[in-house]
PDB file of N, CA and C in Angstrom:
ATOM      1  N   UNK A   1       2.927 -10.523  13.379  1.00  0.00           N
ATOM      2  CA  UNK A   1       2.339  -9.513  14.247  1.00  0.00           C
ATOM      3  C   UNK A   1       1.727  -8.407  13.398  1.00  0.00           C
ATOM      4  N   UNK A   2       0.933  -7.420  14.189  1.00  0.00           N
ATOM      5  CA  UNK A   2       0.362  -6.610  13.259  1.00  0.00           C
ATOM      6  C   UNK A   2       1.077  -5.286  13.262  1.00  0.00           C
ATOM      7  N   UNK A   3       1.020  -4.251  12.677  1.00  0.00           N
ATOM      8  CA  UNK A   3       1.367  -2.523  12.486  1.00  0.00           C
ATOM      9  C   UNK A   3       1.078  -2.639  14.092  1.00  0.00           C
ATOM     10  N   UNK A   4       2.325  -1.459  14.796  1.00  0.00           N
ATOM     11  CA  UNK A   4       1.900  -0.775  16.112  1.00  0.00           C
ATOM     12  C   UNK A   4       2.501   0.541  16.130  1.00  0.00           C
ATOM     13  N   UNK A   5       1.803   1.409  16.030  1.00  0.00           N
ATOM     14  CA  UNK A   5       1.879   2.797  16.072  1.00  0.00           C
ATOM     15  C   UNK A   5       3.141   3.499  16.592  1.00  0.00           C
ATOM     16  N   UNK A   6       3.078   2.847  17.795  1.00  0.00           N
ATOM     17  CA  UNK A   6       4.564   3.089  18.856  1.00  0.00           C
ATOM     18  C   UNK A   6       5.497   3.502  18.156  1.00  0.00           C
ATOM     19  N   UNK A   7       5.555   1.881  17.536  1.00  0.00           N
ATOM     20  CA  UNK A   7       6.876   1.235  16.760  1.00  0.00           C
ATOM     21  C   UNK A   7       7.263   2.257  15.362  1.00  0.00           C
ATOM     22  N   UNK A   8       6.426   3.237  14.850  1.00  0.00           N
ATOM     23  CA  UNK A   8       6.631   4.345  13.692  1.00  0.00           C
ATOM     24  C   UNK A   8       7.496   5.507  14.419  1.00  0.00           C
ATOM     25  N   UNK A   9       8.134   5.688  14.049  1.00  0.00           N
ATOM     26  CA  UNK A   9       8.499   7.771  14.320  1.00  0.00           C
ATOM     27  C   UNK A   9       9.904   8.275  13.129  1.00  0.00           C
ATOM     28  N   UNK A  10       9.826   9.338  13.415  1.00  0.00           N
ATOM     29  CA  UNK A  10      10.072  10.533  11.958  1.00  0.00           C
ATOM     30  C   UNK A  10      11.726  10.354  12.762  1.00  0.00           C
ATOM     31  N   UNK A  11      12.925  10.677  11.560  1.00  0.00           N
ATOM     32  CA  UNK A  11      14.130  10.674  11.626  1.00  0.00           C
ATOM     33  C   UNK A  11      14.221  11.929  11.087  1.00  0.00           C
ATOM     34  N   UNK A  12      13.362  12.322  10.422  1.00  0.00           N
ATOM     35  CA  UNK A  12      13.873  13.862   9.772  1.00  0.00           C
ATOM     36  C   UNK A  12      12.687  14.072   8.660  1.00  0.00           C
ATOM     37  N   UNK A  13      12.383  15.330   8.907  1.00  0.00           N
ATOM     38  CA  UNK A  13      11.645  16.086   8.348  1.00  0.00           C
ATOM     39  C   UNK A  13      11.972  17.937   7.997  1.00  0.00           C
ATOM     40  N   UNK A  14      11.433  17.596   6.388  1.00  0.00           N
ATOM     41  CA  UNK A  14      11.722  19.190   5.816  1.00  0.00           C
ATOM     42  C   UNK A  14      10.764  19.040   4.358  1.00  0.00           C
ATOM     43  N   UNK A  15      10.278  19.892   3.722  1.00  0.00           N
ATOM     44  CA  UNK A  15       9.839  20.641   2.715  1.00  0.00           C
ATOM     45  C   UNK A  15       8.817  19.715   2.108  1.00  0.00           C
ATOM     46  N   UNK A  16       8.260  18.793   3.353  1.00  0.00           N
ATOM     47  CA  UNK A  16       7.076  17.858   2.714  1.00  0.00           C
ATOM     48  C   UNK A  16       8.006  16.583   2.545  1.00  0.00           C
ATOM     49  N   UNK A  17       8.726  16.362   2.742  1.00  0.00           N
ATOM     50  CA  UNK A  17       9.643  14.914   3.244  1.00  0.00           C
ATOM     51  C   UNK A  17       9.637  14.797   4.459  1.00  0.00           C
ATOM     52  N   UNK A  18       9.838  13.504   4.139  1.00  0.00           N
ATOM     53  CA  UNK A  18       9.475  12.612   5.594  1.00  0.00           C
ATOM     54  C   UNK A  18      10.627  10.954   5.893  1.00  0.00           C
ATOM     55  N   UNK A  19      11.412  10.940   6.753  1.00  0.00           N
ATOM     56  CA  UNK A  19      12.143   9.840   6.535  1.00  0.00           C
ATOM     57  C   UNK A  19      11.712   9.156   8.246  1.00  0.00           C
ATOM     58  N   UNK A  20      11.094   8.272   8.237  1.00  0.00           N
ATOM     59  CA  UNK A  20      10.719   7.512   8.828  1.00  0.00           C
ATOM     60  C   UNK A  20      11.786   6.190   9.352  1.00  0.00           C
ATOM     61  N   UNK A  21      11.626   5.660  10.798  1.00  0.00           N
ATOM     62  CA  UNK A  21      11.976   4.128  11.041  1.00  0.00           C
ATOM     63  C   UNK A  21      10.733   3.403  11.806  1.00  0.00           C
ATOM     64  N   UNK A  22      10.875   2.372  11.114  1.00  0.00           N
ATOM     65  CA  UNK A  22       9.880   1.405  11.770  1.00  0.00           C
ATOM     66  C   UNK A  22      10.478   0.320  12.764  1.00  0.00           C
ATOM     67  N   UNK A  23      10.057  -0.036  13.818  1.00  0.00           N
ATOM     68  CA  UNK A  23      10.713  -1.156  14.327  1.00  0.00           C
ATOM     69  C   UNK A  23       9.865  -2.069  14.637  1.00  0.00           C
ATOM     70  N   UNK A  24      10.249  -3.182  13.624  1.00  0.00           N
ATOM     71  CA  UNK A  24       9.226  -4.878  13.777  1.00  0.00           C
ATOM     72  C   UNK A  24       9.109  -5.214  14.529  1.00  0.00           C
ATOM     73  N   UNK A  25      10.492  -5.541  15.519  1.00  0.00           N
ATOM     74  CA  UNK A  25      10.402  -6.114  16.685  1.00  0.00           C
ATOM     75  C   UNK A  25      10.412  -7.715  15.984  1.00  0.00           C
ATOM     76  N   UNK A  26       9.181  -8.968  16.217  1.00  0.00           N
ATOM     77  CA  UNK A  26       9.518  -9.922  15.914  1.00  0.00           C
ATOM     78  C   UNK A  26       9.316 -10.215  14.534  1.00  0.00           C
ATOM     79  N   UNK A  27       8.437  -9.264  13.715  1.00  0.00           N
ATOM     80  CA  UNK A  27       7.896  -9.366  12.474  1.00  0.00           C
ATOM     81  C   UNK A  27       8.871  -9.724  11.290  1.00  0.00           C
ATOM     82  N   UNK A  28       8.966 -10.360  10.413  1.00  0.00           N
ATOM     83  CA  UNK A  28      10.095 -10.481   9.491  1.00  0.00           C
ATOM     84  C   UNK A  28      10.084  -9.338   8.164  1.00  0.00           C
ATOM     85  N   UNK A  29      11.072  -9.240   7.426  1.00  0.00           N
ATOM     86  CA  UNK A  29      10.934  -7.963   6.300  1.00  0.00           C
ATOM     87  C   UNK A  29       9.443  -8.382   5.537  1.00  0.00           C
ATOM     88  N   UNK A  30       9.651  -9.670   4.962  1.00  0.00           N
ATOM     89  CA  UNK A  30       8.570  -9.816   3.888  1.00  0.00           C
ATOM     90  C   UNK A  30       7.362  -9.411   4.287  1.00  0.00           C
ATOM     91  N   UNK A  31       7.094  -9.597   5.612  1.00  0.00           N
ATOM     92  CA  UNK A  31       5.611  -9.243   6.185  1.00  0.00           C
ATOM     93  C   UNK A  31       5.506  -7.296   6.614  1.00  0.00           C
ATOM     94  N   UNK A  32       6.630  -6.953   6.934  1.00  0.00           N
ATOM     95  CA  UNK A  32       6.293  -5.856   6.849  1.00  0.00           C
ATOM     96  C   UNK A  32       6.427  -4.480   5.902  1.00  0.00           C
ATOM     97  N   UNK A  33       7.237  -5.321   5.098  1.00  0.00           N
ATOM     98  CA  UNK A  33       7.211  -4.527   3.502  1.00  0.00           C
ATOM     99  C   UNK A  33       6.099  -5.114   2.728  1.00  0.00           C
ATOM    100  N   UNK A  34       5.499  -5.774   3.373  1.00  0.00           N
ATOM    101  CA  UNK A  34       4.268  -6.522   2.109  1.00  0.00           C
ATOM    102  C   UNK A  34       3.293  -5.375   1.729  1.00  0.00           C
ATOM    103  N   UNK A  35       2.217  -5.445   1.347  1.00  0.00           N
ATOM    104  CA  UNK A  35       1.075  -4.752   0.899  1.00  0.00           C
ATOM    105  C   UNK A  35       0.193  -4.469   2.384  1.00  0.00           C
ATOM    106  N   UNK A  36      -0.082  -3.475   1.827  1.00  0.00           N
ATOM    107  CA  UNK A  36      -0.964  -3.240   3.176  1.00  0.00           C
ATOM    108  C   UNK A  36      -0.453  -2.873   4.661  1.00  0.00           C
ATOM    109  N   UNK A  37       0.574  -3.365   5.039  1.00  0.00           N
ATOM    110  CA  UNK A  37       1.246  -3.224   6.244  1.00  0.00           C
ATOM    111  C   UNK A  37       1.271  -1.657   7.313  1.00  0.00           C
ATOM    112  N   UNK A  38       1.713  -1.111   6.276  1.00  0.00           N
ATOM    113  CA  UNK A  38       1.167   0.480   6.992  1.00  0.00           C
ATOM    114  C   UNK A  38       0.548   1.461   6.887  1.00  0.00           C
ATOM    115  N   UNK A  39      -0.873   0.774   6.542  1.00  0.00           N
ATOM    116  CA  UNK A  39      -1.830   1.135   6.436  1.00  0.00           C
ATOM    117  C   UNK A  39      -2.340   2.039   7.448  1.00  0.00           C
ATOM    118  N   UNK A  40      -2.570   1.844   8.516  1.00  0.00           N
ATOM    119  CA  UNK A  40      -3.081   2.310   9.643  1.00  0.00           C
ATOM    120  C   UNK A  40      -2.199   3.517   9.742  1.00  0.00           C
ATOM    121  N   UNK A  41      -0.953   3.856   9.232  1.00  0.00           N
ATOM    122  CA  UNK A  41      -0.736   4.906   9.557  1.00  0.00           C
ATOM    123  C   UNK A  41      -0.503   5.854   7.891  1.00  0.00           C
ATOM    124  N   UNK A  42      -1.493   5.265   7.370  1.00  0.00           N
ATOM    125  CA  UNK A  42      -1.517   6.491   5.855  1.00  0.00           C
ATOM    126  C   UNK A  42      -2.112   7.515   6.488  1.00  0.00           C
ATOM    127  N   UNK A  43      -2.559   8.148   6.949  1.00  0.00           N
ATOM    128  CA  UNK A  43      -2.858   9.544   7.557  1.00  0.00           C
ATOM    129  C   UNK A  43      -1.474  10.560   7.621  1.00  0.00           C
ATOM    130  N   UNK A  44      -0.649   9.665   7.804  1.00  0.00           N
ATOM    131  CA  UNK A  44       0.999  10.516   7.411  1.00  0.00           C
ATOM    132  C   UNK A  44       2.463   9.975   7.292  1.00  0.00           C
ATOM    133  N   UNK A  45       1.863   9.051   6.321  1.00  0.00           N
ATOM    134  CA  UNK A  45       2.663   9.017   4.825  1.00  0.00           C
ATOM    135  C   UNK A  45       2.274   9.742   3.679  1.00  0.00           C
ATOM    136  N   UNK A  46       3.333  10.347   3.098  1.00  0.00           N
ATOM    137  CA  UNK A  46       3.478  10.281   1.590  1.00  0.00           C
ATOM    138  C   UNK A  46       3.987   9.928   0.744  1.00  0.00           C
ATOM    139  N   UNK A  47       3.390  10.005  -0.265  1.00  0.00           N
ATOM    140  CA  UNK A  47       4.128   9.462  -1.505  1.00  0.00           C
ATOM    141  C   UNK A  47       5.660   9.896  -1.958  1.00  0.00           C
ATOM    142  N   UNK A  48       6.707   9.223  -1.428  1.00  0.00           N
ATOM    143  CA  UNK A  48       7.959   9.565  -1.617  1.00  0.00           C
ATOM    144  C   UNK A  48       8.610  10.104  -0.502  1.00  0.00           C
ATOM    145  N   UNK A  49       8.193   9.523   0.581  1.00  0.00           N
ATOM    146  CA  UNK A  49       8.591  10.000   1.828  1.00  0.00           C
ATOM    147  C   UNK A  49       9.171   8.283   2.131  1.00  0.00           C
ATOM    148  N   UNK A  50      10.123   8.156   2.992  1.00  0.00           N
ATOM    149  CA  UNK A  50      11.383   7.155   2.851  1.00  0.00           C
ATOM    150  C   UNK A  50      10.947   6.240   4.246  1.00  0.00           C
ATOM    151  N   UNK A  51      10.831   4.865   4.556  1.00  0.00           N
ATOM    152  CA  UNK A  51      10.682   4.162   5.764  1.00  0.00           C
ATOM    153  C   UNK A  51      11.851   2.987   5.838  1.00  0.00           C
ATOM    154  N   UNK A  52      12.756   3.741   6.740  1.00  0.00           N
ATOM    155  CA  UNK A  52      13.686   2.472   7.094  1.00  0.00           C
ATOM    156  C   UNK A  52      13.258   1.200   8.247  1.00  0.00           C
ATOM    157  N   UNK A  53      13.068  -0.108   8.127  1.00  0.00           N
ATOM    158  CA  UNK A  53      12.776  -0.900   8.335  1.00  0.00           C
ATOM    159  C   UNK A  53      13.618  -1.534   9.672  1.00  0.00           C
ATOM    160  N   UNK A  54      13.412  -2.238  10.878  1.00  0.00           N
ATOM    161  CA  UNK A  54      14.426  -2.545  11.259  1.00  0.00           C
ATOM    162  C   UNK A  54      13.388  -3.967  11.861  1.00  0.00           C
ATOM    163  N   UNK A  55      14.146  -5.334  11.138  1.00  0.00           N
ATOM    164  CA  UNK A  55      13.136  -6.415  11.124  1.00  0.00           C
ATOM    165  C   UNK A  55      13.697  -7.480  12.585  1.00  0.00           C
ATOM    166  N   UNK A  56      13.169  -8.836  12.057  1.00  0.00           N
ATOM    167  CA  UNK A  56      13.842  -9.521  12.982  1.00  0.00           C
ATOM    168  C   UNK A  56      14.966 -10.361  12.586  1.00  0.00           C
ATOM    169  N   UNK A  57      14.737  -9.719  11.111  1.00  0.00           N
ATOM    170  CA  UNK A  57      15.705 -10.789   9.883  1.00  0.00           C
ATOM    171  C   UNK A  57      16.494 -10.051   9.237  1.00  0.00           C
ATOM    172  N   UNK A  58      16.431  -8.514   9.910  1.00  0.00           N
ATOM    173  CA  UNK A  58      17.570  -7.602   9.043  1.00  0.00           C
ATOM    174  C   UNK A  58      17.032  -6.178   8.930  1.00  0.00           C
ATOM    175  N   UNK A  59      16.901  -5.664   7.802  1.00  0.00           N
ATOM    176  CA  UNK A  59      16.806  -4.185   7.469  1.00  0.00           C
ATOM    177  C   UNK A  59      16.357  -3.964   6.061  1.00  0.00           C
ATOM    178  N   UNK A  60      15.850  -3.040   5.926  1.00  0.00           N
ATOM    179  CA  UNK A  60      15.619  -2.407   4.311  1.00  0.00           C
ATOM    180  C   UNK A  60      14.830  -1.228   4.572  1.00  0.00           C
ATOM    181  N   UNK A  61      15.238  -0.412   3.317  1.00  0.00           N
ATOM    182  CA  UNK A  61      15.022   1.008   3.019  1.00  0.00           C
ATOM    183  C   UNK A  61      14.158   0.586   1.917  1.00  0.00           C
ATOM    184  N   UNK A  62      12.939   1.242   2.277  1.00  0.00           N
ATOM    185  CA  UNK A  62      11.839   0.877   1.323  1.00  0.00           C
ATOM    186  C   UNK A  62      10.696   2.548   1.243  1.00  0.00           C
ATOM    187  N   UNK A  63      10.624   2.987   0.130  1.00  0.00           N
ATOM    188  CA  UNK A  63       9.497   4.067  -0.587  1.00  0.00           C
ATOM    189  C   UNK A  63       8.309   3.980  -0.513  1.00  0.00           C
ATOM    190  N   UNK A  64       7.730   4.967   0.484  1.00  0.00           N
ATOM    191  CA  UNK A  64       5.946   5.297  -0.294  1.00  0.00           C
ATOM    192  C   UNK A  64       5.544   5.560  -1.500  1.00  0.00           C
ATOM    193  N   UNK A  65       5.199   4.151  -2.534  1.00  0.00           N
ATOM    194  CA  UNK A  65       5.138   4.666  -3.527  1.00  0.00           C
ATOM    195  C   UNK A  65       3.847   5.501  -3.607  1.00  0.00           C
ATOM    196  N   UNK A  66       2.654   4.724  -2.994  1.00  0.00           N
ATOM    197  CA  UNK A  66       1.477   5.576  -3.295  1.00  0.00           C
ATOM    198  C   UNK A  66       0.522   5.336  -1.896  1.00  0.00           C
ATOM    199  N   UNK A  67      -0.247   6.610  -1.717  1.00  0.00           N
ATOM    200  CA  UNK A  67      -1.425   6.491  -0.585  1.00  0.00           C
ATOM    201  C   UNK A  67      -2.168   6.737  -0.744  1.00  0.00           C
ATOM    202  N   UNK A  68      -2.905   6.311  -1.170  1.00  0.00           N
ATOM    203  CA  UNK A  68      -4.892   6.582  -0.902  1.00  0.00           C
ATOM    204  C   UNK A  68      -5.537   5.794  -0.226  1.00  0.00           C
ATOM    205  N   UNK A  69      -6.590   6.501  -0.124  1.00  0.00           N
ATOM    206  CA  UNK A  69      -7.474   5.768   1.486  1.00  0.00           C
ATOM    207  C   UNK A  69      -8.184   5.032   0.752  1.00  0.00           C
ATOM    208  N   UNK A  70      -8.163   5.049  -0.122  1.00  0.00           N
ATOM    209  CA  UNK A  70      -9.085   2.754  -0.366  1.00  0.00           C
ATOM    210  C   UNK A  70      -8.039   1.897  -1.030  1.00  0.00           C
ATOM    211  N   UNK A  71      -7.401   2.290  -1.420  1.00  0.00           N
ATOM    212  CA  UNK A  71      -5.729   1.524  -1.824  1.00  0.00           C
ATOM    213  C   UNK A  71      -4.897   0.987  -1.182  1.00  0.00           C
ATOM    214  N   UNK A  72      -5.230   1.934   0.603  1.00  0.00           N
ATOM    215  CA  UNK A  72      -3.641   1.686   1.341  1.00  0.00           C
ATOM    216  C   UNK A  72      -2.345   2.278   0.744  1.00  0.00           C
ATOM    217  N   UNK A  73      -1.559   1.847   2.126  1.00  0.00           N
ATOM    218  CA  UNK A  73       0.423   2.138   1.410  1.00  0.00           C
ATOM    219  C   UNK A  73       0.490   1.412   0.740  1.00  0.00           C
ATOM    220  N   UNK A  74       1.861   2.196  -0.166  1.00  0.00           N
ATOM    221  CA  UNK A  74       1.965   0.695  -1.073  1.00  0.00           C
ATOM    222  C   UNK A  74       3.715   0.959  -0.544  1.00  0.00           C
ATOM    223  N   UNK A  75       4.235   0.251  -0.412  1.00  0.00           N
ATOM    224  CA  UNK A  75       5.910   0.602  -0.452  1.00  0.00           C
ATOM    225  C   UNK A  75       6.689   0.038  -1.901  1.00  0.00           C
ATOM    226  N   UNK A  76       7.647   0.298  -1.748  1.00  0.00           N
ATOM    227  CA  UNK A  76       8.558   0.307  -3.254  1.00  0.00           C
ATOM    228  C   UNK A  76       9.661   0.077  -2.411  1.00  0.00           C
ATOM    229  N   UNK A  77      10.730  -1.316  -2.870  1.00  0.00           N
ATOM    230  CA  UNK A  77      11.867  -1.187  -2.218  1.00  0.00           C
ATOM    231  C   UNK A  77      13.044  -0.323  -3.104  1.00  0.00           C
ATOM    232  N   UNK A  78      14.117   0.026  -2.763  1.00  0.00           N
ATOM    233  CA  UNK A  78      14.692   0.716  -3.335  1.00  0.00           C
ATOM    234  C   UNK A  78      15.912   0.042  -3.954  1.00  0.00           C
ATOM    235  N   UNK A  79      16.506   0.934  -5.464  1.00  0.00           N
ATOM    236  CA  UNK A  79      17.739  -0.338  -5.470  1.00  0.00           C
ATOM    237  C   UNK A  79      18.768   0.067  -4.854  1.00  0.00           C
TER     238      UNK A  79
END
């Protein structure tokens, strides 16, 4: 499935952090931690602002590593 806007919202916010959950719904982790995936909503991500994942295959806490608008998100999983 693709990114749906809905499915984004903020868990907490302060001093230019941002901790985010996403919910896949049927999507699996690999596809939505892949490249590119939340793209559509780089307008507000940043770099080092936190997106917890909630898949159809589980969970993961994964990093904005970087955003620019011809690059896309990139995420970073965390160890």
């Amino acid at each position: 499935m693709a990114f749906t806007m809905r499915n984004l919202s903020v868990l907490a916010y302060a001093n230019g952090f941002t901790l985010w959950h996403y919910r896949a719904e049927k999507d699996l982790l690999a596809h939505v931690g892949g490249a590119d995936f939340l793209t559509d909503a780089g307008d507000m991500l940043a770099a080092g602002d936190i997106v917890m994942i909630s898949a159809a295959d589980g969970a993961r806490i994964l990093c904005v590593g970087t955003r620019a608008d011809s690059d896309g998100v990139r995420l970073v999983q965390l160890a």
